[in-house]
N, C-alpha and C. Protein backbone atom coordinates (compact mmCIF):
# COMPACT_ATOMS: atom_id res chain seq x y z
N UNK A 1 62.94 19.31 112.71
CA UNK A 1 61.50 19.50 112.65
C UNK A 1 61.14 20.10 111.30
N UNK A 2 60.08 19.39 110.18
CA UNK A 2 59.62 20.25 109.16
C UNK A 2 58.85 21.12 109.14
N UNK A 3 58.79 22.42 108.69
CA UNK A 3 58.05 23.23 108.49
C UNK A 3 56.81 22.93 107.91
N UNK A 4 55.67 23.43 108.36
CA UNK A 4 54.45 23.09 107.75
C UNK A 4 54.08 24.51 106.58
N UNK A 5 54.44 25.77 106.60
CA UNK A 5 54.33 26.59 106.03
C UNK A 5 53.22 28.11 107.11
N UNK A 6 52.75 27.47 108.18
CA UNK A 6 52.41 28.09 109.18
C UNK A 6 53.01 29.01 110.37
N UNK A 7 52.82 29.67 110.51
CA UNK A 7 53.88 30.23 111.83
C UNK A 7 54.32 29.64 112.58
N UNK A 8 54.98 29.75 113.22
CA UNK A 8 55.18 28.84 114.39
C UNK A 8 55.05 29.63 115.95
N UNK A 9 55.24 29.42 117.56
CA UNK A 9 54.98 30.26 118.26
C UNK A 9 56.35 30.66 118.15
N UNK A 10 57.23 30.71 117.93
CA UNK A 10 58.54 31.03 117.73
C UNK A 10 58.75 32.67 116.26
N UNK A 11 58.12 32.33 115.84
CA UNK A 11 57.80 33.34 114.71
C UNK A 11 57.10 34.35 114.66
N UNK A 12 55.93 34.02 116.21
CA UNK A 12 55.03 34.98 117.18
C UNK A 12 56.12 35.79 117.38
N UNK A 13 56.97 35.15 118.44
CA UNK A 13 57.60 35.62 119.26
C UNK A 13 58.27 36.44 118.34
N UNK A 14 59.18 36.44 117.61
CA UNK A 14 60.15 37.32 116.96
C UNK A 14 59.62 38.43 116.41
N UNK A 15 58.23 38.16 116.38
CA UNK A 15 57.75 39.33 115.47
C UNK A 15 57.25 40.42 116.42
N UNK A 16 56.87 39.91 117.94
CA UNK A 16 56.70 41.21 118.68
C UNK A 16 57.63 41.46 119.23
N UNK A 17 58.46 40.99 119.49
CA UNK A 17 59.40 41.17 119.85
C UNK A 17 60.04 42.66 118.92
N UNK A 18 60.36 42.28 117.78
CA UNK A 18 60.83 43.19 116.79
C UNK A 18 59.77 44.92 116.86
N UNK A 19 58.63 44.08 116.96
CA UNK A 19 57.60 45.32 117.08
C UNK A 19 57.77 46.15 118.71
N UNK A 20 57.99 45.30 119.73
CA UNK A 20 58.39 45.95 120.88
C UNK A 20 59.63 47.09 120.79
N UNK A 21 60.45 46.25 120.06
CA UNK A 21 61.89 47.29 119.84
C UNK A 21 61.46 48.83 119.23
N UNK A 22 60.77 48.68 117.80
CA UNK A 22 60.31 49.49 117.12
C UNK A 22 59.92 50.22 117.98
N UNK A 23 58.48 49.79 118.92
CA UNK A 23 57.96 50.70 119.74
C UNK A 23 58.92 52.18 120.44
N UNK A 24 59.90 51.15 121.28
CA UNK A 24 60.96 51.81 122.06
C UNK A 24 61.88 52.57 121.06
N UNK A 25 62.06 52.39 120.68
CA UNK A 25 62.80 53.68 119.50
C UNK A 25 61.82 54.55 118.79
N UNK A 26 60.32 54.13 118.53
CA UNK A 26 59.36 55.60 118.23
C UNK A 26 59.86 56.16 119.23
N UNK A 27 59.86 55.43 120.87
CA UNK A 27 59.35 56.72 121.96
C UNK A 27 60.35 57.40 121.93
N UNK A 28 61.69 56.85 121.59
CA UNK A 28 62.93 57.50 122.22
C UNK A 28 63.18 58.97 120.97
N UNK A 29 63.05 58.69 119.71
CA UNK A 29 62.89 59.55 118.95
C UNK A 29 61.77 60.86 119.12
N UNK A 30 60.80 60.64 120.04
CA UNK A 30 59.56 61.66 120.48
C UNK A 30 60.07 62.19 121.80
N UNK A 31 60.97 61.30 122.99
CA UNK A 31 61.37 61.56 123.86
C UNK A 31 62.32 62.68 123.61
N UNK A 32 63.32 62.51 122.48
CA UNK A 32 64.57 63.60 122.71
C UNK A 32 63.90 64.91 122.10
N UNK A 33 63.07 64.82 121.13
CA UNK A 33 62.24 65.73 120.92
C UNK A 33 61.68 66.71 121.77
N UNK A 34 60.85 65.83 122.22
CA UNK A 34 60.24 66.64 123.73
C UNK A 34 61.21 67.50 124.62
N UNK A 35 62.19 66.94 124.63
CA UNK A 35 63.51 66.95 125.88
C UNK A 35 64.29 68.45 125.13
N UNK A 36 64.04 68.43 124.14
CA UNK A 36 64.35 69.49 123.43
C UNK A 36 63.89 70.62 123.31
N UNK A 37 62.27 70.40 123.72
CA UNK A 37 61.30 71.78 123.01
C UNK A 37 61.54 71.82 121.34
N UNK A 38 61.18 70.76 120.98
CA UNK A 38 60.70 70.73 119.52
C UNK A 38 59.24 70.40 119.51
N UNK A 39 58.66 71.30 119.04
CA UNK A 39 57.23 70.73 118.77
C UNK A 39 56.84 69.47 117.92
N UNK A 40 55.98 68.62 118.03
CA UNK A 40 55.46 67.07 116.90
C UNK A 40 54.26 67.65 116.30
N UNK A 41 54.13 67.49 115.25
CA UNK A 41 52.65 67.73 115.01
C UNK A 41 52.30 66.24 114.74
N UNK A 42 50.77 66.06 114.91
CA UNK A 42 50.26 64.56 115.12
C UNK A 42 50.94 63.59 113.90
N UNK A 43 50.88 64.49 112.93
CA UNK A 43 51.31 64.02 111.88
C UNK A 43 52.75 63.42 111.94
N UNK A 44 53.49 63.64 112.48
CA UNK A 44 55.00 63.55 112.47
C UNK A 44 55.43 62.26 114.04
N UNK A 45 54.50 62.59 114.63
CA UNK A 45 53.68 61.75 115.40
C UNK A 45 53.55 60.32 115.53
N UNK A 46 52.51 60.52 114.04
CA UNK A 46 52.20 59.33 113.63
C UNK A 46 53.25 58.93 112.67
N UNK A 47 53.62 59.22 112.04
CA UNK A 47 54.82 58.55 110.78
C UNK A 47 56.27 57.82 111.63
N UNK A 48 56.49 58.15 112.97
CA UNK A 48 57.36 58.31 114.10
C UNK A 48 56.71 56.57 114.33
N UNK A 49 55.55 56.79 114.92
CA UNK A 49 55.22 55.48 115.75
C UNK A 49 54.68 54.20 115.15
N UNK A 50 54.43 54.23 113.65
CA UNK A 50 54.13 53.67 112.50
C UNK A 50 55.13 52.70 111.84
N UNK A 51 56.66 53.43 112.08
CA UNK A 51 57.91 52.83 111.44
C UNK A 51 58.22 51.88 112.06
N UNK A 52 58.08 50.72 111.78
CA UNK A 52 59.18 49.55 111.99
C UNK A 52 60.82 48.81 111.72
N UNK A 53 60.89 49.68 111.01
CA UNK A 53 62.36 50.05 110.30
C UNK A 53 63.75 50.42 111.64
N UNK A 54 63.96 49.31 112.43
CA UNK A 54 65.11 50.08 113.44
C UNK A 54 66.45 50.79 112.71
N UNK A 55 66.57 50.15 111.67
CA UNK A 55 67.41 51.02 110.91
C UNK A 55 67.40 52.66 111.18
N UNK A 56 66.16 52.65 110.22
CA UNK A 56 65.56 54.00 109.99
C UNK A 56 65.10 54.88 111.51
N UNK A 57 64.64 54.24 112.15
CA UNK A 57 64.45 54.88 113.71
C UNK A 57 66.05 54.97 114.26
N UNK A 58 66.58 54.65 114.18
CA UNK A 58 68.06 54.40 114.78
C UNK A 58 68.50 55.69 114.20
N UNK A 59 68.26 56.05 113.22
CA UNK A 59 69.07 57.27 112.21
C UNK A 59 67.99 58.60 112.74
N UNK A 60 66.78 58.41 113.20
CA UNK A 60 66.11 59.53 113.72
C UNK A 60 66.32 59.69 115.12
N UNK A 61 66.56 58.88 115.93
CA UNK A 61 67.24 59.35 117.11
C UNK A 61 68.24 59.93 117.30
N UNK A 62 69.60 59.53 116.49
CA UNK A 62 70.85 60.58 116.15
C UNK A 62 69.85 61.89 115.91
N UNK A 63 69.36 62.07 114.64
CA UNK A 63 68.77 63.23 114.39
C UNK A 63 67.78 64.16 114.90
N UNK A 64 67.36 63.44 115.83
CA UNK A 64 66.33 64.55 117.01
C UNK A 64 67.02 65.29 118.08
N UNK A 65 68.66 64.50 118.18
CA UNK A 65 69.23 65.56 118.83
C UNK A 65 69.95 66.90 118.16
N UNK A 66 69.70 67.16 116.99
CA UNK A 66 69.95 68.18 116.37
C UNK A 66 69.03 69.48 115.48
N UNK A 67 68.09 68.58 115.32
CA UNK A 67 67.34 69.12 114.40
C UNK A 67 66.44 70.04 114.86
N UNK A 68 65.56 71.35 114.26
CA UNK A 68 65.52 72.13 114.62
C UNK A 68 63.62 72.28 114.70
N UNK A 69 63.08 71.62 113.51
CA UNK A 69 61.38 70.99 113.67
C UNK A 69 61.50 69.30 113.17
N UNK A 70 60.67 69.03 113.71
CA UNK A 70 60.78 67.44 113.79
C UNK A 70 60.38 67.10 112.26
N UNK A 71 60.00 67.77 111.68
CA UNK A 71 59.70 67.49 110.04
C UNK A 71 61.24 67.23 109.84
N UNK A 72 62.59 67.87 110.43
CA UNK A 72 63.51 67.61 109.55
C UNK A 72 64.24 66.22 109.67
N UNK A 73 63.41 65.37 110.51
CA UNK A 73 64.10 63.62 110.16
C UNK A 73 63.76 63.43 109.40
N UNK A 74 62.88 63.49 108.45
CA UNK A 74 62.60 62.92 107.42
C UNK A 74 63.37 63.54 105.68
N UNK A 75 64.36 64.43 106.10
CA UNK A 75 65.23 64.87 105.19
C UNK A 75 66.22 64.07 105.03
């Protein structure tokens, strides 16, 4: 099949898909937080639920189980 240069519904799909994941790793990174008694400020919040990067969310979930204010994932 040639590409027309348009999305395709297939290209829908992958992309929320990807954004669904993202989602679930903001929460899980706010979840261990919480689970912790670490306070969020909105701000930290928002930079949390903003990232699409599973990389980068993947490396703040390790790190919310240690860290001591949630400002320090971003060190």
């Amino acid at each position: 099949m040639r590409k027309t240069g348009l999305p395709t519904l297939e290209d829908y799909a992958n992309e929320h898909e990807a954004r669904g994941e993202a989602r679930g790793e903001a929460k899980s990174v706010l979840l261990v937080l919480e689970a912790r008694g670490v306070p969020v400020s909105d701000g930290v919040r928002e930079r949390i639920s903003a990232c699409m990067d599973l990389d980068q969310l993947e490396r703040w979930v390790k790190r919310a189980t240690s860290v001591e204010a949630a400002e320090e994932l971003f060190i």
